[in-house]
Protein backbone atom coordinates (compact mmCIF):
# COMPACT_ATOMS: atom_id res chain seq x y z
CA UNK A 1 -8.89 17.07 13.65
CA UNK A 2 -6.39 15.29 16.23
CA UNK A 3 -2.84 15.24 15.59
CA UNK A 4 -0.46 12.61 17.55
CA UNK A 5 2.89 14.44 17.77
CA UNK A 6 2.21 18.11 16.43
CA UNK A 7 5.92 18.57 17.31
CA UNK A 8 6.59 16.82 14.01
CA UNK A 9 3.75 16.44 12.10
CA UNK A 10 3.52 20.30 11.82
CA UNK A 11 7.18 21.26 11.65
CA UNK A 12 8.59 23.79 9.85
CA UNK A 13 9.89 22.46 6.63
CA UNK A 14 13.29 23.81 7.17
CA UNK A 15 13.66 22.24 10.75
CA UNK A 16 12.50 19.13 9.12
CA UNK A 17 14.87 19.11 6.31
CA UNK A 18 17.67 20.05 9.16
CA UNK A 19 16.23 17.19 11.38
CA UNK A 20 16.47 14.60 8.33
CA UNK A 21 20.06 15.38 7.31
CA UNK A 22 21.24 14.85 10.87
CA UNK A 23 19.51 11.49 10.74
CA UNK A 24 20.35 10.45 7.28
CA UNK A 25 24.37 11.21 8.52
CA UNK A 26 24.12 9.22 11.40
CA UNK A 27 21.99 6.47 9.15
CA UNK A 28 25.01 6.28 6.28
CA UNK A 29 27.65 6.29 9.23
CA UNK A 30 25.84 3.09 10.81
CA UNK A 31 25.22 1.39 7.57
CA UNK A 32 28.97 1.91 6.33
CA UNK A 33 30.24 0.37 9.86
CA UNK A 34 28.05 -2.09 10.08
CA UNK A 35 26.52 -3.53 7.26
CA UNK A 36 29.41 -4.79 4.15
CA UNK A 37 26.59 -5.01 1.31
CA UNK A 38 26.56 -0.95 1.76
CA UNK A 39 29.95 -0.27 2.22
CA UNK A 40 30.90 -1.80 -0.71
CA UNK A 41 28.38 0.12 -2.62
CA UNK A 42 29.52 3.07 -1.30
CA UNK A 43 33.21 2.16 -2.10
CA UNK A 44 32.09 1.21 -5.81
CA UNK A 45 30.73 4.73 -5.70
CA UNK A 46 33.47 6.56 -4.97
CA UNK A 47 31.47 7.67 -1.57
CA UNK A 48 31.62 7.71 2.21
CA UNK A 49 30.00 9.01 5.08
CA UNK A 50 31.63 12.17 5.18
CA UNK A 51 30.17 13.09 1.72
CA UNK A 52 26.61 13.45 2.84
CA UNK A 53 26.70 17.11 3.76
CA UNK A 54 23.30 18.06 2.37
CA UNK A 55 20.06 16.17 1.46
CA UNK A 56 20.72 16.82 -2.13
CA UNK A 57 23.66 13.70 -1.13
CA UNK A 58 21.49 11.44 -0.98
CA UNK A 59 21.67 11.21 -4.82
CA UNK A 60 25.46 10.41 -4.53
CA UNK A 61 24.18 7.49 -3.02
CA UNK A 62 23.25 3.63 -3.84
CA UNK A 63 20.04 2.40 -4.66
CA UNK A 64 18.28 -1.27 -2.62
CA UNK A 65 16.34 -3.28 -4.54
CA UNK A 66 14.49 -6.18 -3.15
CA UNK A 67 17.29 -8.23 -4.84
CA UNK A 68 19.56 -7.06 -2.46
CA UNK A 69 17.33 -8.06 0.28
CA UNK A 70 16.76 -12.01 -1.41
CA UNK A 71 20.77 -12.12 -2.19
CA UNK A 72 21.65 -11.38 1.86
CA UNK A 73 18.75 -13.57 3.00
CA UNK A 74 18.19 -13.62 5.65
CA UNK A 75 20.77 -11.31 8.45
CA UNK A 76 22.52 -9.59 5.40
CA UNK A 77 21.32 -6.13 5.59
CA UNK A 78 20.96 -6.35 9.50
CA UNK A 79 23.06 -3.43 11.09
CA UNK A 80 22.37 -4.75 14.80
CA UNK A 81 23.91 -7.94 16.26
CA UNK A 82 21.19 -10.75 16.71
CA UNK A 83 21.63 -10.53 20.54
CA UNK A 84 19.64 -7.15 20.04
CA UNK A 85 17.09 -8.03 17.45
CA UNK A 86 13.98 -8.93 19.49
CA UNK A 87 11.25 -9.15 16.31
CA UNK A 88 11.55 -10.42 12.48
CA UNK A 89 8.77 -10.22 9.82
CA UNK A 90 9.27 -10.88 6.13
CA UNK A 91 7.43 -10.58 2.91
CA UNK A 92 5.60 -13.82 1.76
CA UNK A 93 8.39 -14.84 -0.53
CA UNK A 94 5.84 -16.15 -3.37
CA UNK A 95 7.93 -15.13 -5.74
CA UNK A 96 11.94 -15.98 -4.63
CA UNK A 97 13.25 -15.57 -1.11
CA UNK A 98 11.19 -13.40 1.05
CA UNK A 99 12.45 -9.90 2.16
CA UNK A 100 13.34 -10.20 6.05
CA UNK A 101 13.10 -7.14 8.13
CA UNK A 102 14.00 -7.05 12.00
CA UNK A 103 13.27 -4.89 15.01
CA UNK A 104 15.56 -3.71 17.97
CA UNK A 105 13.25 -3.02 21.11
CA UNK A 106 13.74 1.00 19.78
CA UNK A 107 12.39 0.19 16.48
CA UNK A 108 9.50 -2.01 17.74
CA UNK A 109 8.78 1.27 19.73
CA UNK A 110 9.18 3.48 16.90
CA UNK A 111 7.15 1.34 14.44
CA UNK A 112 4.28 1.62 17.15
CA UNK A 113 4.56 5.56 17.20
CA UNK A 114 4.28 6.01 13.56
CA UNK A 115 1.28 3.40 13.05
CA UNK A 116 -0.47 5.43 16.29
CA UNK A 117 -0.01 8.81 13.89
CA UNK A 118 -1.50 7.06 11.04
CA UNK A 119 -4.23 5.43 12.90
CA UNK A 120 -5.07 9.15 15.09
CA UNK A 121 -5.05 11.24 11.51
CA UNK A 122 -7.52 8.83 9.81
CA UNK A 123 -9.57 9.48 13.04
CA UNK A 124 -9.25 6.97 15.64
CA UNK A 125 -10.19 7.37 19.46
CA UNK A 126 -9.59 5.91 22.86
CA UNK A 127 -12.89 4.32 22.77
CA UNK A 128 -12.73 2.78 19.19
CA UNK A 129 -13.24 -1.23 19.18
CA UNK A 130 -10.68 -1.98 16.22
CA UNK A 131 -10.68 -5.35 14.28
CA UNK A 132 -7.71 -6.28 13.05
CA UNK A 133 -8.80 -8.37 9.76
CA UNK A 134 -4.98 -8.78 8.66
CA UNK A 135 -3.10 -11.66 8.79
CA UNK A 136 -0.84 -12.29 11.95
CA UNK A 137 2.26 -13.91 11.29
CA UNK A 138 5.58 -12.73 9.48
CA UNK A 139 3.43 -10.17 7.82
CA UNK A 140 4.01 -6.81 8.87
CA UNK A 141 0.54 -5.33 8.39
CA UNK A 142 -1.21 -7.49 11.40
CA UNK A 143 1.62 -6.71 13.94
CA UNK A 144 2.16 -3.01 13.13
CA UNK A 145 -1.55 -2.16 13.34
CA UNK A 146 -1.49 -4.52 16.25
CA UNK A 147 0.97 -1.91 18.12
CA UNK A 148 -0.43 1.32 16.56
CA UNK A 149 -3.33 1.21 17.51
CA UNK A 150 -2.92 0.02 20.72
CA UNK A 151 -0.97 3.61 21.54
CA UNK A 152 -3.56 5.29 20.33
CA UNK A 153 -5.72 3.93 23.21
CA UNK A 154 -8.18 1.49 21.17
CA UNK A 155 -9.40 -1.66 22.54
CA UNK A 156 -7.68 -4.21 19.89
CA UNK A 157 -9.33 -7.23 18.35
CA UNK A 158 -7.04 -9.44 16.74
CA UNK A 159 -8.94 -11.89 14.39
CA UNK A 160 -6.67 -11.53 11.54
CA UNK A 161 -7.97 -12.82 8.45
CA UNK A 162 -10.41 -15.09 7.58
CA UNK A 163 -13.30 -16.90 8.77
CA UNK A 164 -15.49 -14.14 7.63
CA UNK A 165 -18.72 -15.66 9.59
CA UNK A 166 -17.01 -15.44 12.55
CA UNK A 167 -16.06 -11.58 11.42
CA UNK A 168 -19.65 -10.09 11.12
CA UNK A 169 -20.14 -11.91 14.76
CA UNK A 170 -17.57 -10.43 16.39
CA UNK A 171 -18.32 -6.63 14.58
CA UNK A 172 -21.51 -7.26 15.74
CA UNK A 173 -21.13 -9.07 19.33
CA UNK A 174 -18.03 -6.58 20.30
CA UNK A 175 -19.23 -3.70 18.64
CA UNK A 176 -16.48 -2.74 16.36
CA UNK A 177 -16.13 0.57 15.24
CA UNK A 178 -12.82 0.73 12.64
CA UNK A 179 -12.19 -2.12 10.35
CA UNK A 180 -8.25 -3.03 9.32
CA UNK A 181 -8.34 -4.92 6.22
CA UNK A 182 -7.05 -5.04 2.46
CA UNK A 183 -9.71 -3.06 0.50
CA UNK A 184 -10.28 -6.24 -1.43
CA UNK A 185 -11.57 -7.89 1.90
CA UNK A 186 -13.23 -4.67 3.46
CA UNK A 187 -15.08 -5.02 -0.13
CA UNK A 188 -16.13 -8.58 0.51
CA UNK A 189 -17.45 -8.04 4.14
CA UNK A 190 -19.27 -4.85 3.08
CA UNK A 191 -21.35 -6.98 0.61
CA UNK A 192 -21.59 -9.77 3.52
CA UNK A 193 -23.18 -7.61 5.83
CA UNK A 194 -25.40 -6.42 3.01
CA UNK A 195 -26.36 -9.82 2.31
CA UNK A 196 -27.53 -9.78 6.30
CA UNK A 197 -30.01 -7.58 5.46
CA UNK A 198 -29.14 -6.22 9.44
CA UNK A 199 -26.80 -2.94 8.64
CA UNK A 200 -28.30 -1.23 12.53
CA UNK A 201 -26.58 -4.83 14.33
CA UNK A 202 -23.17 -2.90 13.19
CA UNK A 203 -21.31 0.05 14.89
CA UNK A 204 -18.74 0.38 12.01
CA UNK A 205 -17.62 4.02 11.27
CA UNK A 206 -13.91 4.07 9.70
CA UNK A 207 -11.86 1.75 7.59
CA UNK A 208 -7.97 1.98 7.79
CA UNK A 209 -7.25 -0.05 4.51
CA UNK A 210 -3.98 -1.08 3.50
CA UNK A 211 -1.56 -3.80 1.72
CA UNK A 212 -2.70 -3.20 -1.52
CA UNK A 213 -3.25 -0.14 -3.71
CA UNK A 214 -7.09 0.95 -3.00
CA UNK A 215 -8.46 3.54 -6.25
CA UNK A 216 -11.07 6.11 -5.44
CA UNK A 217 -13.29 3.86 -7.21
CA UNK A 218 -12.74 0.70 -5.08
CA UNK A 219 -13.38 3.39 -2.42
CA UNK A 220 -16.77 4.65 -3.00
CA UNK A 221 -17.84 0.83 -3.78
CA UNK A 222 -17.00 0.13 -0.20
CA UNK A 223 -18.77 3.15 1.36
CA UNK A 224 -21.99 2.98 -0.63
CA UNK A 225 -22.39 -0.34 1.08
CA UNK A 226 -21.76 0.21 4.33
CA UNK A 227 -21.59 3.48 5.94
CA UNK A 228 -18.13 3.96 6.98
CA UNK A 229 -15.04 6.38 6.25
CA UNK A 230 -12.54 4.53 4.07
CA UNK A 231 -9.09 5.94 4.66
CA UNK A 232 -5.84 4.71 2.94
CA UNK A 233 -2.19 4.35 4.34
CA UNK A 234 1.10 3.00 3.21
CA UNK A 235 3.69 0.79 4.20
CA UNK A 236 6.27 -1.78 2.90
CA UNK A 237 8.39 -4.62 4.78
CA UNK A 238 11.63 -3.05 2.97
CA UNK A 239 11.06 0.18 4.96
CA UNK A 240 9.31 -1.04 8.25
CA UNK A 241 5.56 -2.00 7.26
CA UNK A 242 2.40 0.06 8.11
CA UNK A 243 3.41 3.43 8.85
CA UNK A 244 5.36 5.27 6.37
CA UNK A 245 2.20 7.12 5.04
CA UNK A 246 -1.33 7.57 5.93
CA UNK A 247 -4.35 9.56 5.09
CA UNK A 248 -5.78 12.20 7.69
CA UNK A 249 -10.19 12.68 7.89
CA UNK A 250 -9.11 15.41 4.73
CA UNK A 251 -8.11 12.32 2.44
CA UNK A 252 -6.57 14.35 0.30
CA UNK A 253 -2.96 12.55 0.40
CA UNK A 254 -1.01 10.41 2.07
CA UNK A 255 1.12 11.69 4.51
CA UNK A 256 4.73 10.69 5.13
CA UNK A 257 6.17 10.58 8.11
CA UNK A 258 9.32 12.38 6.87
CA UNK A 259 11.20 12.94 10.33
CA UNK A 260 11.84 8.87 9.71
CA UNK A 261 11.98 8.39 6.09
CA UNK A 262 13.03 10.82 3.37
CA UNK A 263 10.99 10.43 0.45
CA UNK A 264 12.23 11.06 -3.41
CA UNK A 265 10.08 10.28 -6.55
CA UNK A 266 12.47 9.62 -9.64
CA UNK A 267 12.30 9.09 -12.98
CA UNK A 268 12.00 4.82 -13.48
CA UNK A 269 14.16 5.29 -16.51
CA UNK A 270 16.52 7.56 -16.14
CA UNK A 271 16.36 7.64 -12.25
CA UNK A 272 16.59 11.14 -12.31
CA UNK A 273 14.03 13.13 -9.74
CA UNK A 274 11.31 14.55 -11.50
CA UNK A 275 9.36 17.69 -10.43
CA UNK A 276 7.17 18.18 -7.86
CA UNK A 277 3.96 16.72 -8.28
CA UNK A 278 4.71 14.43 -11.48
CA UNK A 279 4.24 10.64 -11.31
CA UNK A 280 7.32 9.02 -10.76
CA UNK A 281 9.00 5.89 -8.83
CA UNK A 282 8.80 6.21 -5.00
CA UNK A 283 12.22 5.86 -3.42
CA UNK A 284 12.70 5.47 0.40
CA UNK A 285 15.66 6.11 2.61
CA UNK A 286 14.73 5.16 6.52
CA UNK A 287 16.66 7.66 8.64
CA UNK A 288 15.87 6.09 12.36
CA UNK A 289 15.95 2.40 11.95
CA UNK A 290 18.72 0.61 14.19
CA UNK A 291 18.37 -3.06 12.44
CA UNK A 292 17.16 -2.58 8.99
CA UNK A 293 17.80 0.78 7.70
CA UNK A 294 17.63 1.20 4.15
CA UNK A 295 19.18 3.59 1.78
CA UNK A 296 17.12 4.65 -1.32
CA UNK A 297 14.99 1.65 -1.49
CA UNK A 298 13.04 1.65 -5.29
CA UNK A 299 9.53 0.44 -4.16
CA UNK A 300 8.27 0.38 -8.36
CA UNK A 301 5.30 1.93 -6.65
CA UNK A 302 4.27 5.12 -9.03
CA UNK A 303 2.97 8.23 -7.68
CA UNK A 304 3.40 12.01 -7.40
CA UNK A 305 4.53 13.83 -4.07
CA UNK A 306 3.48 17.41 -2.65
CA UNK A 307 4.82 19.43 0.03
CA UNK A 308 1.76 21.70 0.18
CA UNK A 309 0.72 22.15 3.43
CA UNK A 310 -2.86 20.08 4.03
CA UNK A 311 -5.72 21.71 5.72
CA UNK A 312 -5.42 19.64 8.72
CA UNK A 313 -2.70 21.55 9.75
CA UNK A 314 0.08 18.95 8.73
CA UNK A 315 3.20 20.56 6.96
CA UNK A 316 4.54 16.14 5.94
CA UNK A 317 4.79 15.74 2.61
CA UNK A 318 1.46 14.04 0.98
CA UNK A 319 1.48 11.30 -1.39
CA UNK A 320 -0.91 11.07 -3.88
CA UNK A 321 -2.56 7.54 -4.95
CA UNK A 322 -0.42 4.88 -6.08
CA UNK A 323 -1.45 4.85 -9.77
CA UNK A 324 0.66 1.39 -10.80
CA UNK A 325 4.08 -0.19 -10.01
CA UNK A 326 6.44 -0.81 -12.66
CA UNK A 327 6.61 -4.40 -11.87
CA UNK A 328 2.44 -4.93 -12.33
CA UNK A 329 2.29 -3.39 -15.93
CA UNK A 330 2.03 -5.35 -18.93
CA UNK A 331 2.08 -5.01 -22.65
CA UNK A 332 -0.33 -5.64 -25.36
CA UNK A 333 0.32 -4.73 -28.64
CA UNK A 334 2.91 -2.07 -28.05
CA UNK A 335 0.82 -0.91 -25.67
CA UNK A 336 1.80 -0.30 -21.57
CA UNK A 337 -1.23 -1.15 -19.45
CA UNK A 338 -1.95 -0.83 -15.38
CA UNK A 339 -4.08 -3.14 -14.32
CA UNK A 340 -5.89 0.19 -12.14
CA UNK A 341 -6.31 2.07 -15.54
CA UNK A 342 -8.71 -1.27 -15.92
CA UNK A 343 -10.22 -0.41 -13.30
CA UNK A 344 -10.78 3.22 -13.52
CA UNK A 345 -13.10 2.72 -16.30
CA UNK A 346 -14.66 -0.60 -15.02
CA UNK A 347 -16.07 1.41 -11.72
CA UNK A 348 -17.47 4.32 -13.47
CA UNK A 349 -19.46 1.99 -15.51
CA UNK A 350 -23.07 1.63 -13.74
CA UNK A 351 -24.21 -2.12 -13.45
CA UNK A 352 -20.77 -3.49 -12.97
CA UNK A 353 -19.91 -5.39 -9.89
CA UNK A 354 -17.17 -4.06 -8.10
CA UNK A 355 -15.04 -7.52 -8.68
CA UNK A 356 -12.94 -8.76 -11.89
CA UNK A 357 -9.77 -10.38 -13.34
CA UNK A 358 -7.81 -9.57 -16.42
CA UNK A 359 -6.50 -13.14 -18.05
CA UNK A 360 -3.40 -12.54 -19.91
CA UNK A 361 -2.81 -15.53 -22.84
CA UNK A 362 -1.22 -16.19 -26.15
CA UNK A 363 -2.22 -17.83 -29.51
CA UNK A 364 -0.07 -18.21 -32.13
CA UNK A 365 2.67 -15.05 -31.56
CA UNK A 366 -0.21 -12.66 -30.71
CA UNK A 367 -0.75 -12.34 -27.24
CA UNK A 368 -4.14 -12.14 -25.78
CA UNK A 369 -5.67 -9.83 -23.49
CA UNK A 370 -9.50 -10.88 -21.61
CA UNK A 371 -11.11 -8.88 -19.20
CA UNK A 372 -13.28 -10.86 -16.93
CA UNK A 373 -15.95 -8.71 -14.91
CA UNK A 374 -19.02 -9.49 -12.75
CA UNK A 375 -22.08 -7.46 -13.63
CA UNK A 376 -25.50 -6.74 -11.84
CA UNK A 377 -27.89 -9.40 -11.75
CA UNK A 378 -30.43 -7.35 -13.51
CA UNK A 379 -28.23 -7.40 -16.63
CA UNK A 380 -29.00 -11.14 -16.65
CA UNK A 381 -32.57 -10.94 -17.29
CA UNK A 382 -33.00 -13.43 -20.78
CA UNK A 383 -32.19 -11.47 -23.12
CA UNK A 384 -29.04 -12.08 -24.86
CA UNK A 385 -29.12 -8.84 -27.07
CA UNK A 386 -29.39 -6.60 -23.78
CA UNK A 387 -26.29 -8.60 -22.18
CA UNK A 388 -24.44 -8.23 -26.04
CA UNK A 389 -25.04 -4.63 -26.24
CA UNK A 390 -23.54 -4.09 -22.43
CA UNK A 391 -20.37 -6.12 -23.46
CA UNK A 392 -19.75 -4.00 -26.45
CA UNK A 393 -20.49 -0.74 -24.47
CA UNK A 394 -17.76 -2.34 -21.81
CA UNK A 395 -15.33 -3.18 -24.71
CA UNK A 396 -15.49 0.04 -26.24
CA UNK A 397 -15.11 1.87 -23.29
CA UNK A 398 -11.90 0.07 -22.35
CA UNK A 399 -10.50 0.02 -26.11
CA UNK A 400 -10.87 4.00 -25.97
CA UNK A 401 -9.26 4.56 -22.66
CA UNK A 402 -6.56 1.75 -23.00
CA UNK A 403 -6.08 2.43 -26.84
CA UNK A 404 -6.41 -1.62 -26.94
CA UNK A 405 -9.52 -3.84 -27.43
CA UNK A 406 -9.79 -6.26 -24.86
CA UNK A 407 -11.85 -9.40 -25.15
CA UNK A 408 -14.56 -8.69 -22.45
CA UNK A 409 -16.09 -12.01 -20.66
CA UNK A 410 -19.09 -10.75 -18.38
CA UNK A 411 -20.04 -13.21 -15.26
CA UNK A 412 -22.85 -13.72 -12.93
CA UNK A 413 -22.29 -12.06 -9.23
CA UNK A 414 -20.03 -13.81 -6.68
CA UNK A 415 -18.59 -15.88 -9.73
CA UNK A 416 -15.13 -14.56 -9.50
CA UNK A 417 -13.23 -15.42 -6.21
CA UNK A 418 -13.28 -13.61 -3.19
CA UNK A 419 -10.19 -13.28 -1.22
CA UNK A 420 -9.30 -12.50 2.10
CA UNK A 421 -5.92 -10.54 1.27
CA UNK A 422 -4.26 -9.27 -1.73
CA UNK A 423 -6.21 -9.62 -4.61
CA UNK A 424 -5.04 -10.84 -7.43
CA UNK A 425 -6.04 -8.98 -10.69
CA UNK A 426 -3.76 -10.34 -13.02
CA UNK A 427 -3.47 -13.96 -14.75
CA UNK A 428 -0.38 -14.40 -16.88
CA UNK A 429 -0.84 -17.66 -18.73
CA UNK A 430 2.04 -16.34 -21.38
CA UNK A 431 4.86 -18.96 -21.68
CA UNK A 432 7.83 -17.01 -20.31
């Protein structure tokens, strides 16, 4: 298994931790100087510079929110002068001001280094063909794999997303070996090139799939239809984009790349940590950023962290799969709900199509709660009892894992939409 930069993806833990506290110093010294949204959290704090004298600090000090980020839009949180800022991405802003992130020429370089490590420990090579399927633009996902994997020595093609004809001709005329894509896209071209009927006019061996949470489930769906290596990695605009995590060939965690970020998972409640290994809120403080460093940033992403060392050799902390985020769980009768505990048992049940949409309503004071999925076309063969029976198995299934009995809808394949990002799982017709 290759490893980019074995000087720091296989330090010892205590250099590590040494490395990160002179970093995080230097960070909280910058941001203090530089940036007045943090040193008048600090102030309210009763904090300074001076006090971080040990990781553990970092709990002396403030939180970021992507608030912060929308009330500063858009140079707020900048700690370099514009005359040095030479790159800005942002988040798509669908739902308030987007989150604005900018580069120095250093950070452009380091954001390049850390997508090259994530790109070389899913498996990548010098003479990979890599199709970027990600949107270009002020998303950071397009740009960042862009520059990644460009290090790492691949010959890039940038189609970003979109046009998925033109896609399968390109994977085909340019023989491209690694896909970049949401899983929710890789998804829809796996079944496109299953629909070809032509699987030896491909070359495609490895998947680096990001932007959205991917399950083990929607995992296996993509590689039983196309035979390719589906890795997962991390990233967020708030922190720098793709990067911060990746998976190596053992897929057995993402790693962070902790001599740049130091990683906490707390308690969403109480914002206390909680042990090792326990599902909690992931909390990011960048340590090497010169424009938009960030102290303790609350993603709302859920998951458990590990400092086992991994069998490829890697001593980084691993993250484990993003189960939910805070902000993307709803409630149904006193019930909390993640729309990937749906999921879960919706891909384990045989006949269902790997696509579906949960329709949240309300009638009367009662809300409502429909699970829309697509099923095999064999299921539709006539007979309404067969197709009955399957939506009660379906409903009972969910009602015994959820502890809630959803209305279950089942559709034809290809009836729900495809999409050629994020998809979106959740429809909240409740008045607000």
């Amino acid at each position: 298994m290759s490893i980019w930069d074995a000087s720091h993806e296989t330090m010892d833990r205590e250099r590590l931790r040494a490395l990160q506290l002179e970093r995080l110093q230097a960070t909280v010294a910058r941001l203090y100087e530089r940036v007045p949204h943090y040193r008048e959290r600090l102030a309210a704090l009763g904090a300074e510079p001076a006090d971080v004298r040990a990781l553990d600090d970092l709990r002396r000090l403030p939180f970021t929110t992507k608030a912060d980020f929308r009330d500063r839009y858009p140079y707020g949180l900048f700690a370099s002068p514009l005359a040095d800022v030479v790159e800005v991405h942002s988040s798509s802003g669908t739902t308030g001001k987007p989150v604005v992130a900018g580069f120095t020429r250093r950070d452009l370089d380091t954001w390049a280094e850390l997508v090259c490590r994530v790109a070389v420990m899913a498996g990548v090579q010098a003479d990979d063909v890599a199709q970027v399927s990600f949107g270009y633009g002020m998303f950071t996902g397009g740009f960042g794999l862009h520059y990644g994997l460009q290090r790492a020595g691949a010959t890039v093609l940038p189609m970003s997303a979109g046009n998925t004809a033109r896609q399968l001709q390109f994977m085909q005329d340019f023989g491209t070996t690694v896909l970049v894509a949401t899983p929710s896209y890789a998804l829809y071209l796996a079944e496109s090139i299953q629909a070809l009927g032509a699987p030896d006019a491909f070359r495609l061996r490895l998947g680096l799939f990001g932007a959205e949470a991917c399950s083990e489930e929607m995992r296996r769906q993509i590689e039983s239809r196309i035979p390719i290596l589906a890795t997962d990695n991390y990233g967020l605009t708030e922190v720098m984009g793709p990067g911060v995590a990746g998976e190596c060939e053992c897929r057995a965690g993402m790693h962070v790349a902790e001599d740049h970020f130091v990683v906490e998972v707390v308690d969403p409640t109480t914002d206390q940590p909680v042990p090792e290994g326990e599902v909690g809120e992931l909390v990011f403080t960048s340590i090497t950023r010169e424009c938009s460093p960030v102290l303790r940033y609350r993603t709302r992403d859920l998951c458990s962290v590990t400092t086992e060392r991994c069998a490829c050799g890697r001593t980084l902390a691993r993250m484990g799969r993003i189960v939910g985020r805070t902000d993307d769980m709803f409630i149904i009768s006193g019930v909390n709900i993640f729309p990937s505990a749906v999921e879960r048992v919706l891909f384990a049940i045989e006949g269902i199509e790997p696509h579906y949409r949960i329709v949240l309503g309300r009638r009367g004071a009662l809300d409502t709660f429909e699970v829309q999925v697509e099923v095999s076309e064999a299921l539709f063969n006539g007979w309404m009892d067969d197709l009955r029976a399957f939506e009660r198995r379906v409903t009972e299934e969910l009602r015994s894992a959820l502890l809630v009995r959803p209305k279950v809808k089942l559709v034809e394949p290809g009836t729900l939409e495809r999409t050629e990002g994020k998809a979106r799982r959740v429809i909240d017709e409740r008045p607000r």
